[in-house]
Protein backbone atom coordinates (compact mmCIF):
# COMPACT_ATOMS: atom_id res chain seq x y z
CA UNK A 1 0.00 0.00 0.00
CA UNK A 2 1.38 3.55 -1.03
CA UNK A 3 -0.15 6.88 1.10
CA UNK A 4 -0.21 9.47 -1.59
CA UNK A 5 -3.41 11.12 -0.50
CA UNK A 6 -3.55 13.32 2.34
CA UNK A 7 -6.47 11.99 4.80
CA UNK A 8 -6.02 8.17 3.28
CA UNK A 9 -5.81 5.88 6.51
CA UNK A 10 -5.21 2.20 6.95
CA UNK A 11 -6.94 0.91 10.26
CA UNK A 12 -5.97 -2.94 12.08
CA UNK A 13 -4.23 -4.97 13.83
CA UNK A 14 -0.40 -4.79 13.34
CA UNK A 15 0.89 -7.22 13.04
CA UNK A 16 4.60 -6.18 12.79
CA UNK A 17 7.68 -5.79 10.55
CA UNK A 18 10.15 -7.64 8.17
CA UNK A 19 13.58 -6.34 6.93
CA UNK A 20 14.05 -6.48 3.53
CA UNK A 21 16.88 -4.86 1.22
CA UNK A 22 16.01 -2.24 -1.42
CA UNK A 23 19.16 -0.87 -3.47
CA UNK A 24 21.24 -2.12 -0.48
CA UNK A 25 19.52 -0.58 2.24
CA UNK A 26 17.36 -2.44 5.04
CA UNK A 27 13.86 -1.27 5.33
CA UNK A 28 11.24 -2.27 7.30
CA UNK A 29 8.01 -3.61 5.72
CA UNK A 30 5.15 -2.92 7.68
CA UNK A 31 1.83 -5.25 8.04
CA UNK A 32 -1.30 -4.35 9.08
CA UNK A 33 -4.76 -6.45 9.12
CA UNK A 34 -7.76 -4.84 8.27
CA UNK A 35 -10.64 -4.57 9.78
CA UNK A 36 -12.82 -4.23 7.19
CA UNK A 37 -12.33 -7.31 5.07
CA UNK A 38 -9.47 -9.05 7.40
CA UNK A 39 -6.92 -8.74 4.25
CA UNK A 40 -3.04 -7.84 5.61
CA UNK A 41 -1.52 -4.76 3.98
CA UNK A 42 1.85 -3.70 4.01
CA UNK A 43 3.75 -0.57 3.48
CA UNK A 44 7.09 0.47 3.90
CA UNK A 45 8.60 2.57 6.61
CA UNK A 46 10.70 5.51 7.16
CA UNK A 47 12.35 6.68 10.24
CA UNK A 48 9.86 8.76 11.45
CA UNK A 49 7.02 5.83 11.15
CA UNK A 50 9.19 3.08 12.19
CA UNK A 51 9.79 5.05 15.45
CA UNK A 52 6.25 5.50 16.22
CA UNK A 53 5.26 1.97 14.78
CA UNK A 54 7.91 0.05 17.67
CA UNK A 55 6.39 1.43 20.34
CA UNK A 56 3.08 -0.30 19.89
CA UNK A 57 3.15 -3.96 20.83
CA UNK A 58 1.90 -5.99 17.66
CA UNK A 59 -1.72 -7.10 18.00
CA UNK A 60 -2.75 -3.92 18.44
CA UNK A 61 -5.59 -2.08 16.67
CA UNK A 62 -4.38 1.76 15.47
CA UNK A 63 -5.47 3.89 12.77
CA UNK A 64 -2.55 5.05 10.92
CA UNK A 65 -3.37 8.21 8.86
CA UNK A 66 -1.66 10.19 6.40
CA UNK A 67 -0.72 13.89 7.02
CA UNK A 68 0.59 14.64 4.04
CA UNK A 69 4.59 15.60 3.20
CA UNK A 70 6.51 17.86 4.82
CA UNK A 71 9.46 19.97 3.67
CA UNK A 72 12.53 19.46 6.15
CA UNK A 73 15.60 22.50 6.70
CA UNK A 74 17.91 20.56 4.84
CA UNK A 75 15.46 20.95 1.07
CA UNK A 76 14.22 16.91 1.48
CA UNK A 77 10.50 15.98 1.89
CA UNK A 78 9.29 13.33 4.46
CA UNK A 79 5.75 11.58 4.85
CA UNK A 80 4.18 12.48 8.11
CA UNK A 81 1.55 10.25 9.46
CA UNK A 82 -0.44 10.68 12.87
CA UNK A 83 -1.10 6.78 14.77
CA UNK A 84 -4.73 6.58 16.77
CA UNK A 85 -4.61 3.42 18.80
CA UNK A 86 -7.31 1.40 20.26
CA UNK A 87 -9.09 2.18 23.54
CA UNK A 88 -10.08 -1.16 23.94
CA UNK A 89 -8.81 -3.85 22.24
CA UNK A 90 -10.71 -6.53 23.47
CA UNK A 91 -12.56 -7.27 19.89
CA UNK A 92 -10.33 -7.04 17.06
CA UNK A 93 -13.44 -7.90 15.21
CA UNK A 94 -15.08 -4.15 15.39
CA UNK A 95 -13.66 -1.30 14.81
CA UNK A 96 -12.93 0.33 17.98
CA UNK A 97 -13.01 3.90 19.04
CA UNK A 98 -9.48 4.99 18.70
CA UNK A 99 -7.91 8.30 20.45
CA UNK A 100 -4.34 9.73 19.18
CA UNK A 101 -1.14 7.65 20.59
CA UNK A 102 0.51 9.49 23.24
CA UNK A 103 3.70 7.22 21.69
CA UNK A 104 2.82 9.76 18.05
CA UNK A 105 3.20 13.17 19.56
């Protein structure tokens, strides 16, 4: 799954990473399973995600949406991405109410 539109979100369960190699370089290769239809997604990380995706335990249910890109000092553009998680996570069957992750800010 790509984010290219700002407001697109991806809600689930994550269930964690794999490394893989692209051009030499280990990135991590998110998976989350949907809600909706129970189908795992993944998408690839970036620093910024991956540091805000390790701090939730897998099995979780978040909302992951996209902000949109941002323009750093240094001229390069990043993804930015603000993570809901669950407030209960008893049923990972409905979508629960999710609140922003203290982990995000």
């Amino acid at each position: 799954m790509q984010f290219e539109t700002k407001g697109q979100a991806l809600e689930g369960q994550l269930l964690g990473y794999t490394e893989i190699q692209i051009k030499g370089v280990t990135v991590r290769r998110w998976q989350i399973k949907r809600l909706e239809d129970g189908i795992a997604v993944g998408f690839l990380g970036g620093v910024s995600l991956d540091s805000m995706l390790e701090a939730v335990t897998a099995g979780t249910v978040i909302k992951l949406e996209y902000e949109g890109k941002v323009k750093l000092g240094s001229g390069y553009s990043v993804k930015k991405f603000k993570l809901y998680e669950a407030l209960t996570g008893e049923d990972s069957e409905s979508v629960p109410e999710t609140k922003p992750s203290r982990k995000a800010r």
